[in-house]
Protein backbone atom coordinates (compact mmCIF):
# COMPACT_ATOMS: atom_id res chain seq x y z
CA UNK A 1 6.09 92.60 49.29
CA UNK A 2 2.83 94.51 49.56
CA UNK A 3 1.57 96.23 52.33
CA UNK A 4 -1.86 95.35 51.48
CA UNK A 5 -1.29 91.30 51.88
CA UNK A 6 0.36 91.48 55.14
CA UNK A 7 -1.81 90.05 58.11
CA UNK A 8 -1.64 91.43 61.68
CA UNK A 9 -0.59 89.58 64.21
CA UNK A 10 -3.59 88.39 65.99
CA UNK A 11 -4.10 87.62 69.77
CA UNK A 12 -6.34 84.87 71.16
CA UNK A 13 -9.52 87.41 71.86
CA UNK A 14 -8.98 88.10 67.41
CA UNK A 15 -7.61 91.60 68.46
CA UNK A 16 -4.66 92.79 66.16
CA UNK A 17 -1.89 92.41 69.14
CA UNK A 18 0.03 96.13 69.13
CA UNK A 19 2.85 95.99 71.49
CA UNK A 20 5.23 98.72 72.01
CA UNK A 21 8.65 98.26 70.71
CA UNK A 22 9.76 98.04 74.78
CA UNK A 23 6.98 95.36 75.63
CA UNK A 24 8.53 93.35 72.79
CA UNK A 25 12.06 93.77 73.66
CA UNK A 26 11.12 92.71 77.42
CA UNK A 27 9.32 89.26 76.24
CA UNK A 28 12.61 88.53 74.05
CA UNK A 29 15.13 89.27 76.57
CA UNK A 30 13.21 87.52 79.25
CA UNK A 31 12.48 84.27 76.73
CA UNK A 32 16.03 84.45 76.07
CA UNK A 33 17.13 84.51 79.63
CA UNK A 34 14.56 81.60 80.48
CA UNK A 35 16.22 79.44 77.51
CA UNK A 36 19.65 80.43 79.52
CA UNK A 37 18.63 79.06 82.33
CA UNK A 38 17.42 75.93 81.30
CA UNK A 39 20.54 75.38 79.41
CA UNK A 40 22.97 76.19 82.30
CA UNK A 41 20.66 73.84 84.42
CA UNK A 42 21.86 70.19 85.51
CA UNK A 43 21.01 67.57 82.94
CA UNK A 44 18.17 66.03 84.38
CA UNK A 45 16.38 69.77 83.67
CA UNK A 46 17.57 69.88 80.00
CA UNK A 47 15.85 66.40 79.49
CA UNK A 48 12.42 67.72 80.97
CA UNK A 49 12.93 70.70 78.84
CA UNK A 50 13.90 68.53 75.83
CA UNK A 51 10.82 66.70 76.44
CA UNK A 52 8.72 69.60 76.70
CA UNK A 53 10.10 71.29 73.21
CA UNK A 54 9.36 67.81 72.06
CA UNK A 55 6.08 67.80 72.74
CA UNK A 56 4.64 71.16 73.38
CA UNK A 57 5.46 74.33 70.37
CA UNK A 58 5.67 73.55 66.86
CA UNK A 59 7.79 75.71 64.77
CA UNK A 60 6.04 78.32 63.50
CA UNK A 61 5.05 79.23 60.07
CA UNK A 62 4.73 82.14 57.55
CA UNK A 63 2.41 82.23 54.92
CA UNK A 64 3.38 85.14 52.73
CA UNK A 65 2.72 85.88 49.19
CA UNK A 66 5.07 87.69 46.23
CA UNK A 67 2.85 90.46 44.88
CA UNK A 68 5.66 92.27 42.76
CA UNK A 69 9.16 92.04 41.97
CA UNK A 70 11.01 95.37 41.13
CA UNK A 71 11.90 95.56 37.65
CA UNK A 72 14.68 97.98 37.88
CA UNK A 73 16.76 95.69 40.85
CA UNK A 74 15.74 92.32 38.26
CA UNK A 75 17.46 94.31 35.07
CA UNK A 76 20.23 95.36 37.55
CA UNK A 77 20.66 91.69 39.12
CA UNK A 78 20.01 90.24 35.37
CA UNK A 79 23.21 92.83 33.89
CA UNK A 80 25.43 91.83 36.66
CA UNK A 81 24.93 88.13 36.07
CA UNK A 82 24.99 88.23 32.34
CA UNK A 83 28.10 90.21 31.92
CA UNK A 84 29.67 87.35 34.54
CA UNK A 85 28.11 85.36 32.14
CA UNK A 86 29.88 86.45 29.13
CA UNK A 87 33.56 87.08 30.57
CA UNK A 88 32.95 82.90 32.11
CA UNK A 89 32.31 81.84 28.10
CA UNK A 90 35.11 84.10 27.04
CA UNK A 91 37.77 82.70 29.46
CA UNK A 92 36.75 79.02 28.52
CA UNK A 93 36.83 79.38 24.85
CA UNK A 94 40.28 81.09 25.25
CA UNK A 95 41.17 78.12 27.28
CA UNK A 96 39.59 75.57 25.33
CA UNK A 97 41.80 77.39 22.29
CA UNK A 98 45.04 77.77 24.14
CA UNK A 99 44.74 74.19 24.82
CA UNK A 100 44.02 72.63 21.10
CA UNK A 101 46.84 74.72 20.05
CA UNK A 102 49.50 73.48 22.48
CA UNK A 103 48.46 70.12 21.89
CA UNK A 104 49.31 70.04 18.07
CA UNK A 105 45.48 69.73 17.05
CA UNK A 106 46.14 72.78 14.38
CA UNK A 107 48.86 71.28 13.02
CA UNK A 108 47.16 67.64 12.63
CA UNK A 109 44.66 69.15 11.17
CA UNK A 110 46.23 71.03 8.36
CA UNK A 111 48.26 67.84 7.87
CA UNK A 112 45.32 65.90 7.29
CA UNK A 113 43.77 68.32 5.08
CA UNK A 114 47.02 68.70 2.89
CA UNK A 115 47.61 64.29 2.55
CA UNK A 116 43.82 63.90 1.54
CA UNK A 117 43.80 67.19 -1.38
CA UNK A 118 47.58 66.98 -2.64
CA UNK A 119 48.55 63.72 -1.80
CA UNK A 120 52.44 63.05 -0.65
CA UNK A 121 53.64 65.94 -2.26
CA UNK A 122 53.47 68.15 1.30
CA UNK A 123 53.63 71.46 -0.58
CA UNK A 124 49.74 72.44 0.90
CA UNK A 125 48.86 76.40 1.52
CA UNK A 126 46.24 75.41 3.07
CA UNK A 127 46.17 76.69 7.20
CA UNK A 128 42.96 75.84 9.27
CA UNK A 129 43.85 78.86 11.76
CA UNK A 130 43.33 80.84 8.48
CA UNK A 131 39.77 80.31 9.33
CA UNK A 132 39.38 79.51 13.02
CA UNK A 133 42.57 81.43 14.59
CA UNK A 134 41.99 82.36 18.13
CA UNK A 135 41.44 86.11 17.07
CA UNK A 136 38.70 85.33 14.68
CA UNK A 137 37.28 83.13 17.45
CA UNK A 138 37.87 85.47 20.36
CA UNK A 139 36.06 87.75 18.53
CA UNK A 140 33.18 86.17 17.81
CA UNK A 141 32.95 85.00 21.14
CA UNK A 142 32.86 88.26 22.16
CA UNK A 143 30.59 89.58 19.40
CA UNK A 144 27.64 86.49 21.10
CA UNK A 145 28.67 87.84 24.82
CA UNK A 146 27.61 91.39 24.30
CA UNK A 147 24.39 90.32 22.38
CA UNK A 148 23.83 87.90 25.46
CA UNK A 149 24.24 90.46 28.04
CA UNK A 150 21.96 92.79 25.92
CA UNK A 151 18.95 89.97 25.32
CA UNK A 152 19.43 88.42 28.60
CA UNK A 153 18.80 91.83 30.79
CA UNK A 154 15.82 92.59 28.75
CA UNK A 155 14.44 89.13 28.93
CA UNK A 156 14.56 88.96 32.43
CA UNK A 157 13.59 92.62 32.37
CA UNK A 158 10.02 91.77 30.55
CA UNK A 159 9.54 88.70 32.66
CA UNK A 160 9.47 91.13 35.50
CA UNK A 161 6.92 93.07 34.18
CA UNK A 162 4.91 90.64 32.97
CA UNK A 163 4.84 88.50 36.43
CA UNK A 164 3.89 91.99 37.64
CA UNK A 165 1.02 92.33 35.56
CA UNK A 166 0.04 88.37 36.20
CA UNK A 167 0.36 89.37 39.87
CA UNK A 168 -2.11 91.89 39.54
CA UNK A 169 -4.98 89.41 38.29
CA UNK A 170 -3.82 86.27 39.76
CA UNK A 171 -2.03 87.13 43.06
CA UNK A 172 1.26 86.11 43.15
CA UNK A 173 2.98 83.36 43.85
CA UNK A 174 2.19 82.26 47.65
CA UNK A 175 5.43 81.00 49.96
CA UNK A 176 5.26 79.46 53.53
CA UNK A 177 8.08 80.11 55.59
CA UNK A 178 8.79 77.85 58.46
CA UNK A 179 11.48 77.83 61.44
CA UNK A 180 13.62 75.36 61.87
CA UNK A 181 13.65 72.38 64.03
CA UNK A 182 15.62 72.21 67.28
């Protein structure tokens, strides 16, 4: 995020509110210690409390807007999940494979093929895993990973740059941030 679209801080007079780093850690510790109390308190001072949370501070809220993204971390990020990518589709078509082999598919297959072109006589050459074998699959499977990882990390790579340059003009994309509810 940009230095140049962060807000200060302001206080109620519209004076940018600079507290030393001990002034802040005294208003923590001392908020914290104040919620402590009112928590170890007897239940009839947690209700008032409740009530009071209820109706008194609403969360509070962020509005902050993505100028750039770093097109170095995005091809980084974008390799990483690509090649995860690729070895995912590798595993499943050597699974999907494995399993149409053990369950006789092959072999129904090139029994099919051989009683519709010879007839009864059963002496067929022909062998589907002649063309589709697992290595001839395998391999192509890997052959479409590597080109993945390759286009994928330079795809996300250019959209990078170009949402930098559409930054530039436009701004970014703006994002409000809120706390959660207690």
């Amino acid at each position: 995020m940009s230095e140049r679209t962060a807000t200060p801080r302001r206080t109620s007079g519209g004076e940018p509110a600079k507290r030393s780093l001990t002034g802040r850690l005294q208003d923590t510790l001392s908020t914290a210690a104040e919620e402590h109390r009112a928590n170890a308190g007897p239940a009839s001072q947690r209700g008032s409390r409740a009530r009071r949370a209820a109706s008194g501070r609403q969360p509070r809220r962020a509005r902050l807007r993505l100028t750039r993204v770093d097109p170095w971390s995005v091809m980084k990020t974008s390799f990483l999940l690509s090649v995860a990518f690729g070895v995912v589709t590798f595993v499943a078509i050597f699974m999907v494979w494995s399993v149409l082999g053990a369950a006789g598919v092959w072999e129904s297959i090139n029994s099919a093929v051989a009683s519709i072109v010879e007839g009864d006589s059963g002496n067929s050459t022909f062998d589907v895993t002649d063309y589709v074998g697992m290595s001839r699959v395998l391999g192509f499977t890997l052959l479409v990973s590597v080109v993945d990882v390759i286009l994928i990390t330079a795809i996300a790579t250019l959209t990078a740059f170009l949402y930098n340059l559409a930054a530039a003009l436009l701004g970014g994309i703006e994002v409000t941030l809120a706390e959660d509810e207690k």
